[in-house]
Protein backbone atom coordinates (compact mmCIF):
# COMPACT_ATOMS: atom_id res chain seq x y z
CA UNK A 1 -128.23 -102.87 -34.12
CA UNK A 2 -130.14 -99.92 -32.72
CA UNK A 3 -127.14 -98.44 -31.53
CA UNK A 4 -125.01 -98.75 -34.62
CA UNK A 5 -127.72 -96.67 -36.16
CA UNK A 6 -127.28 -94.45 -34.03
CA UNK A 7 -123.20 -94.18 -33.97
CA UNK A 8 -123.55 -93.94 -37.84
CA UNK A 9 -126.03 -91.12 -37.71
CA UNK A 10 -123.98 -89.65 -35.23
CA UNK A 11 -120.77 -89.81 -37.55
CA UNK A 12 -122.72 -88.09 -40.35
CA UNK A 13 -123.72 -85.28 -38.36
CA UNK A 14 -120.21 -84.56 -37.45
CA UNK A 15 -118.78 -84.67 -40.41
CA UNK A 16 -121.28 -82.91 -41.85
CA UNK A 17 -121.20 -80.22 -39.24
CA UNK A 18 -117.56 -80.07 -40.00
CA UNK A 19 -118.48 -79.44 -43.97
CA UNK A 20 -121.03 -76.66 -42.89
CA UNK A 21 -117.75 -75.03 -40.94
CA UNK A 22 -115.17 -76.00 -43.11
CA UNK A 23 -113.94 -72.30 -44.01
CA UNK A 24 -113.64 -72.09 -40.17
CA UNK A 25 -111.82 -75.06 -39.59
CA UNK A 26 -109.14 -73.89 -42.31
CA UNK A 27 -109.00 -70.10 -41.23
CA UNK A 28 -107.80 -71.80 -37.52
CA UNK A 29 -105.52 -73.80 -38.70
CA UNK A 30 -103.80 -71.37 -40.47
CA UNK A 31 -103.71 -68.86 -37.84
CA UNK A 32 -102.47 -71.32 -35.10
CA UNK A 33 -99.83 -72.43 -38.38
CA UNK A 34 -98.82 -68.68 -38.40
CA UNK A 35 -98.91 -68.12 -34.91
CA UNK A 36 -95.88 -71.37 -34.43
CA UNK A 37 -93.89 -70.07 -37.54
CA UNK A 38 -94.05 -66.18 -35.85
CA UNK A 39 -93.59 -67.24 -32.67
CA UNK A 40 -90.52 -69.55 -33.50
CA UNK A 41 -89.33 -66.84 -36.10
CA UNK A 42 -89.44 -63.78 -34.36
CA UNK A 43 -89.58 -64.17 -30.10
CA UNK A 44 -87.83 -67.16 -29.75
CA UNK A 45 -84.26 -66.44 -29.69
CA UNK A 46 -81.88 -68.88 -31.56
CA UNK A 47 -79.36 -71.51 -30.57
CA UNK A 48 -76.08 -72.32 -32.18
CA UNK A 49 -73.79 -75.27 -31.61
CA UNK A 50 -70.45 -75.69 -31.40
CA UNK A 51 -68.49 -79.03 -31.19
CA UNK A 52 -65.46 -81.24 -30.94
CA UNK A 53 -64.71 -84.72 -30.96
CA UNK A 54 -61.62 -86.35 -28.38
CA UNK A 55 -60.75 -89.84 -29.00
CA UNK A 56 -60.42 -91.92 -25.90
CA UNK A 57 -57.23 -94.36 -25.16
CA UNK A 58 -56.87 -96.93 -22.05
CA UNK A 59 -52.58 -96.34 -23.07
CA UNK A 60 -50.93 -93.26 -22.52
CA UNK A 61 -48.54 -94.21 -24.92
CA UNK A 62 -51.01 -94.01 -27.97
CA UNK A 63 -47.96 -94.85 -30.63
CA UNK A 64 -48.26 -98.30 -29.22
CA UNK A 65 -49.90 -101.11 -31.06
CA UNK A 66 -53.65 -100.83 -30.23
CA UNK A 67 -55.76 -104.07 -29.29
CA UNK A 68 -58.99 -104.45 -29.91
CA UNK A 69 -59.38 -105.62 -25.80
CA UNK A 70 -57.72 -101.55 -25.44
CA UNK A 71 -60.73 -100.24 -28.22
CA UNK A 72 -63.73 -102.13 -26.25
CA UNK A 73 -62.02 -100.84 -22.54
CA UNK A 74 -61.69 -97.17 -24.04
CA UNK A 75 -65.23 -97.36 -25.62
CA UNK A 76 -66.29 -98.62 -21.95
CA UNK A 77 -64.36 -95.71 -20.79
CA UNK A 78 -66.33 -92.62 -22.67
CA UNK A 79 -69.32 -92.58 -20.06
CA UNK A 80 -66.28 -92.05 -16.80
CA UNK A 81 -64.47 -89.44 -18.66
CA UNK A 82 -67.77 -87.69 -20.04
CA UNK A 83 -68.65 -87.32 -16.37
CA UNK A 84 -65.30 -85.80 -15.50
CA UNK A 85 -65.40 -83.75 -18.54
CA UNK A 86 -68.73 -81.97 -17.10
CA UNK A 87 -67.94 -81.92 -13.35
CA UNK A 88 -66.72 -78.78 -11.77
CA UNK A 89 -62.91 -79.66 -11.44
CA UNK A 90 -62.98 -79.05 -15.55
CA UNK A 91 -66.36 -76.37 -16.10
CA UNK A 92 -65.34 -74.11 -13.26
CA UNK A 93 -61.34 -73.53 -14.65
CA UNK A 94 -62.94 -72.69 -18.14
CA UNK A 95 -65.38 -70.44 -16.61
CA UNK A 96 -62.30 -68.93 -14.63
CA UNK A 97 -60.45 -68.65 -17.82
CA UNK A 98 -62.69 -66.78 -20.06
CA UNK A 99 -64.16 -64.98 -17.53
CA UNK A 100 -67.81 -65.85 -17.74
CA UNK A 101 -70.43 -64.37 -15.59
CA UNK A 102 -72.18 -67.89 -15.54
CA UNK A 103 -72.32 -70.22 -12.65
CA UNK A 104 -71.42 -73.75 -12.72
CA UNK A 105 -74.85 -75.39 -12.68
CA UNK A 106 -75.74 -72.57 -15.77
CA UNK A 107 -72.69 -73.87 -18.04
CA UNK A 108 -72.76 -77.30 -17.03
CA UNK A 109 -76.39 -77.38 -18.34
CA UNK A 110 -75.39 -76.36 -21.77
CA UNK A 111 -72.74 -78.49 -22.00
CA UNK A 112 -73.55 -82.18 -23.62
CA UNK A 113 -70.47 -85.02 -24.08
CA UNK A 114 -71.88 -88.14 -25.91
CA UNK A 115 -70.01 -91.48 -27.36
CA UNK A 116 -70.01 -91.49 -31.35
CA UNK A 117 -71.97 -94.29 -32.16
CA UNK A 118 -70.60 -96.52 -29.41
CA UNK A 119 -67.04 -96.08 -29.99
CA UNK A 120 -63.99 -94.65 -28.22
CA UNK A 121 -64.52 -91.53 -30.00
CA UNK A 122 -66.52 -88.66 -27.86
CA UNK A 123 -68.23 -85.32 -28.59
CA UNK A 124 -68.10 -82.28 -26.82
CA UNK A 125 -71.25 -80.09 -27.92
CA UNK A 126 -71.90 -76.23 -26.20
CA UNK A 127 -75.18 -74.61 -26.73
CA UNK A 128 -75.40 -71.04 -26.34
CA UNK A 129 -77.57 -68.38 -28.42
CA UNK A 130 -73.90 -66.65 -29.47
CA UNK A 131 -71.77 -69.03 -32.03
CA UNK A 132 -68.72 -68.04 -30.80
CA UNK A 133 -69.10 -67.81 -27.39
CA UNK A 134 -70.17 -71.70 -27.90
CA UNK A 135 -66.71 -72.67 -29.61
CA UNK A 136 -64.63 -70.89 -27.31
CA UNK A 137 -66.05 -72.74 -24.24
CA UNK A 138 -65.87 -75.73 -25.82
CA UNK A 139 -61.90 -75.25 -27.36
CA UNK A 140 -61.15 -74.51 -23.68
CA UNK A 141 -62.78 -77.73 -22.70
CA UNK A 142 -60.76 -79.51 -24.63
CA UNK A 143 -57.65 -77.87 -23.82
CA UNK A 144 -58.66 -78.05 -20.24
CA UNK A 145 -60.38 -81.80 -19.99
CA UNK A 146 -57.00 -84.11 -20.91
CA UNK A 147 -54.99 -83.14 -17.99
CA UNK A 148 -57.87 -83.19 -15.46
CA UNK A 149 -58.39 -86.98 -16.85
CA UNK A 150 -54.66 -87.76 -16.79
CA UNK A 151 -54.86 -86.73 -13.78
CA UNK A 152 -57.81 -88.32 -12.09
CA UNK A 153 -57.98 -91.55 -13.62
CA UNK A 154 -53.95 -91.90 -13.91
CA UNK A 155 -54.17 -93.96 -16.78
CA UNK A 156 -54.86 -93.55 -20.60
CA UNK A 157 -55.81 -90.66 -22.50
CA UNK A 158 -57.57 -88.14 -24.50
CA UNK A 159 -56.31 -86.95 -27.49
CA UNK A 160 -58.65 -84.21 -30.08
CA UNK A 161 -59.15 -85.37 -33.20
CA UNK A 162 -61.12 -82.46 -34.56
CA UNK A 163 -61.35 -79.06 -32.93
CA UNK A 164 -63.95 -77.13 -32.27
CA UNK A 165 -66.38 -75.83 -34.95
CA UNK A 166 -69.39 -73.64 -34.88
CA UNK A 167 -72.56 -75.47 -36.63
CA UNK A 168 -73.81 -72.45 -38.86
CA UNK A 169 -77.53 -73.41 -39.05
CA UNK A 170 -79.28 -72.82 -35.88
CA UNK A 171 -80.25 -76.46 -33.57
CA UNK A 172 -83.69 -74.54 -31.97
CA UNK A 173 -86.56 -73.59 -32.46
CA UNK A 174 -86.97 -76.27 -35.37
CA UNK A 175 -89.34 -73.34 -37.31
CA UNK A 176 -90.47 -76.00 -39.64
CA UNK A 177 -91.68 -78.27 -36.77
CA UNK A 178 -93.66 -75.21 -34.66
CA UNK A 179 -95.48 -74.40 -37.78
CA UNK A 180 -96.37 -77.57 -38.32
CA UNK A 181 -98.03 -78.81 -34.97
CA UNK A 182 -99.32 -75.29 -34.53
CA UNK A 183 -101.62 -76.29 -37.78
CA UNK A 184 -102.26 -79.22 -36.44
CA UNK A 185 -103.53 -77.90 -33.13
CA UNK A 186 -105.77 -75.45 -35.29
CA UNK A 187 -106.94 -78.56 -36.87
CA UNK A 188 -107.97 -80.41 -33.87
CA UNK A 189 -108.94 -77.53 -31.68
CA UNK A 190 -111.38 -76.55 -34.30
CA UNK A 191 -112.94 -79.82 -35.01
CA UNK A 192 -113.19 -80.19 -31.05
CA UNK A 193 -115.15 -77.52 -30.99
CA UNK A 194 -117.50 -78.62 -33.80
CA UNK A 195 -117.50 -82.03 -32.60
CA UNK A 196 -118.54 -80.94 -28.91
CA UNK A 197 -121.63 -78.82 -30.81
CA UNK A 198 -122.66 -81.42 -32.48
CA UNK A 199 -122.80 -84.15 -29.46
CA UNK A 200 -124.39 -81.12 -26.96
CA UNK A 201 -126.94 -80.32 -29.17
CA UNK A 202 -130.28 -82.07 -28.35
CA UNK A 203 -132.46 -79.68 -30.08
CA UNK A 204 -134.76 -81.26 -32.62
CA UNK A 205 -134.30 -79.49 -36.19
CA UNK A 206 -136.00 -82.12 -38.19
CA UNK A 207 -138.50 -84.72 -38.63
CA UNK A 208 -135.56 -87.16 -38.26
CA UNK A 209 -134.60 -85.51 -34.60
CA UNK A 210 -138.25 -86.52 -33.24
CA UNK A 211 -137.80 -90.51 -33.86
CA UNK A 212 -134.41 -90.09 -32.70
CA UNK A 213 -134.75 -88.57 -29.68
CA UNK A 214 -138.19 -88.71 -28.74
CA UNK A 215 -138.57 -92.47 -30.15
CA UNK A 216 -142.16 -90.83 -32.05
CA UNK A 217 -143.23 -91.63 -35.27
CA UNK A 218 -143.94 -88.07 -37.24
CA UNK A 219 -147.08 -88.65 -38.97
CA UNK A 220 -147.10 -85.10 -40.65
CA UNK A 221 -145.17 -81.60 -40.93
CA UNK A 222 -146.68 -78.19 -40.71
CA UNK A 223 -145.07 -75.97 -43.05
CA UNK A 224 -143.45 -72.67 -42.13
CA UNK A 225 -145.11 -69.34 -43.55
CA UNK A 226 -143.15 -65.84 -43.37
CA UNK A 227 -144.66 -63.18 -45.69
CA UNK A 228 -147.46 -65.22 -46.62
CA UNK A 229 -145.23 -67.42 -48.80
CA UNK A 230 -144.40 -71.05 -47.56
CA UNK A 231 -140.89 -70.91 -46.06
C-alpha cells in the first residue's frame, strides 16, 4: 500500500510538472511539427509515379475460350514473369534504348511489378523524381517485356491493357505524415525531458518531501523572511 502511495504521488508530480511547463511542451511540438512539414516541403525532393498494367495469359492464342484452370495458372504465373520483367535481359535493353546514364542495379531498384489483387492482371510502377522520365521507362518496359517472356518461358502471354500514365500527385515525402510525427516527437521529447526532472530530482521543496524521503515526521516550519516581511 506504501508503494501505491508513492506511484500516485509520483504521477501527480509529473503531471503537474508537465502543467508548470506546459507553454514549453507546446512551443516543441510545434517547432519539431514545423521542422517535418519544412523539411518534407522544401529539402526533400519529390517522387512521381508512373504506371501500367499487362494482363497475363497461359495461351498465346488469347481469342481462345479462356478457362478458369488458364485464369488460376496465369494468376500463378504473375510472380515468374514479374521476375523476368525486372531482370537484366529486359532493364538493360530499355536502359540501352533511351539512353540512360543509370546502371542496372540503379533502375532495377526503382522499378516495382506487383499482381492486382491476386489476379492475372500485373502492374508495372517506375519511381523517379521526373514524371516523364518515369512513363517513358516504363512504356518501354512494356514494349520491351512481352517478347523477352515469349521468349523465355515459350508459352502464353502478355498483353497491355492500359498504358502507361504519370500519377500527377507526388507518392513521397507524405508532407502530411512528417508533420505529423514530427509533433509527436516534440510531444514526447518534451515530456521526456520533464518526466526525467521530475524522477532525478531528490531535493526536498516541501514539508511533504521530508516524510517522503527522509521517512520524518515535520513537527513545525520556519518561515522565510526577505525584507523583513514573511516570504
Amino acid at each position: 500500500m506504501e508503494n501505491e502511495g508513492y506511484e500516485t504521488i509520483d504521477l501527480l508530480e509529473v503531471l503537474n510538472a508537465v502543467r508548470q511547463h506546459l507553454l514549453a511542451v507546446i512551443l516543441a511540438t510545434v517547432i519539431l511539427a514545423a521542422a517535418g512539414f519544412g523539411v518534407s516541403k522544401f529539402l526533400i525532393t519529390p517522387q512521381y509515379e508512373a504506371s501500367a498494367l499487362m494482363i497475363v495469359n497461359t495461351r498465346q492464342d488469347i481469342t481462345s475460350n479462356v478457362t478458369s484452370d488458364q485464369i488460376n495458372s496465369a494468376t500463378k504465373l504473375v510472380s515468374t514473369y514479374s521476375i523476368i520483367i525486372k531482370s537484366d535481359t529486359v532493364l538493360q535493353q530499355v536502359i540501352d534504348n533511351l539512353g540512360l546514364s543509370l546502371t542496372y542495379q540503379q533502375l532495377a531498384s526503382r522499378v516495382t511489378v506487383s499482381a492486382v489483387d491476386d489476379t492475372q492482371v500485373m502492374k508495372v510502377t517506375v519511381k523517379s523524381d521526373n514524371p516523364e522520365w518515369a512513363r517513358q521507362v516504363c512504356e518501354q518496359i512494356t514494349v520491351i517485356s512481352p517478347d523477352v517472356i515469349l521468349e523465355s518461358v515459350e508459352a502464353g502471354s502478355v498483353k497491355v491493357i492500359s498504358n502507361a500514365a504519370i500519377n500527377p500527385a507526388p507518392v513521397s515525402p507524405n508532407v502530411g505524415r512528417n508533420t505529423m510525427l514530427g509533433g509527436v516527437l516534440g510531444l514526447v521529447i518534451s515530456v521526456g525531458i520533464i518526466l526525467l526532472t521530475v524522477l532525478l530530482d531528490n531535493k526536498i521543496h516541501t514539508e511533504d518531501d521530508v516524510a517522503k524521503y527522509l521517512d520524518l515526521a515535520v513537527v513545525g516550519v520556519i518561515p522565510e523572511y526577505q525584507g523583513g516581511k514573511k516570504k
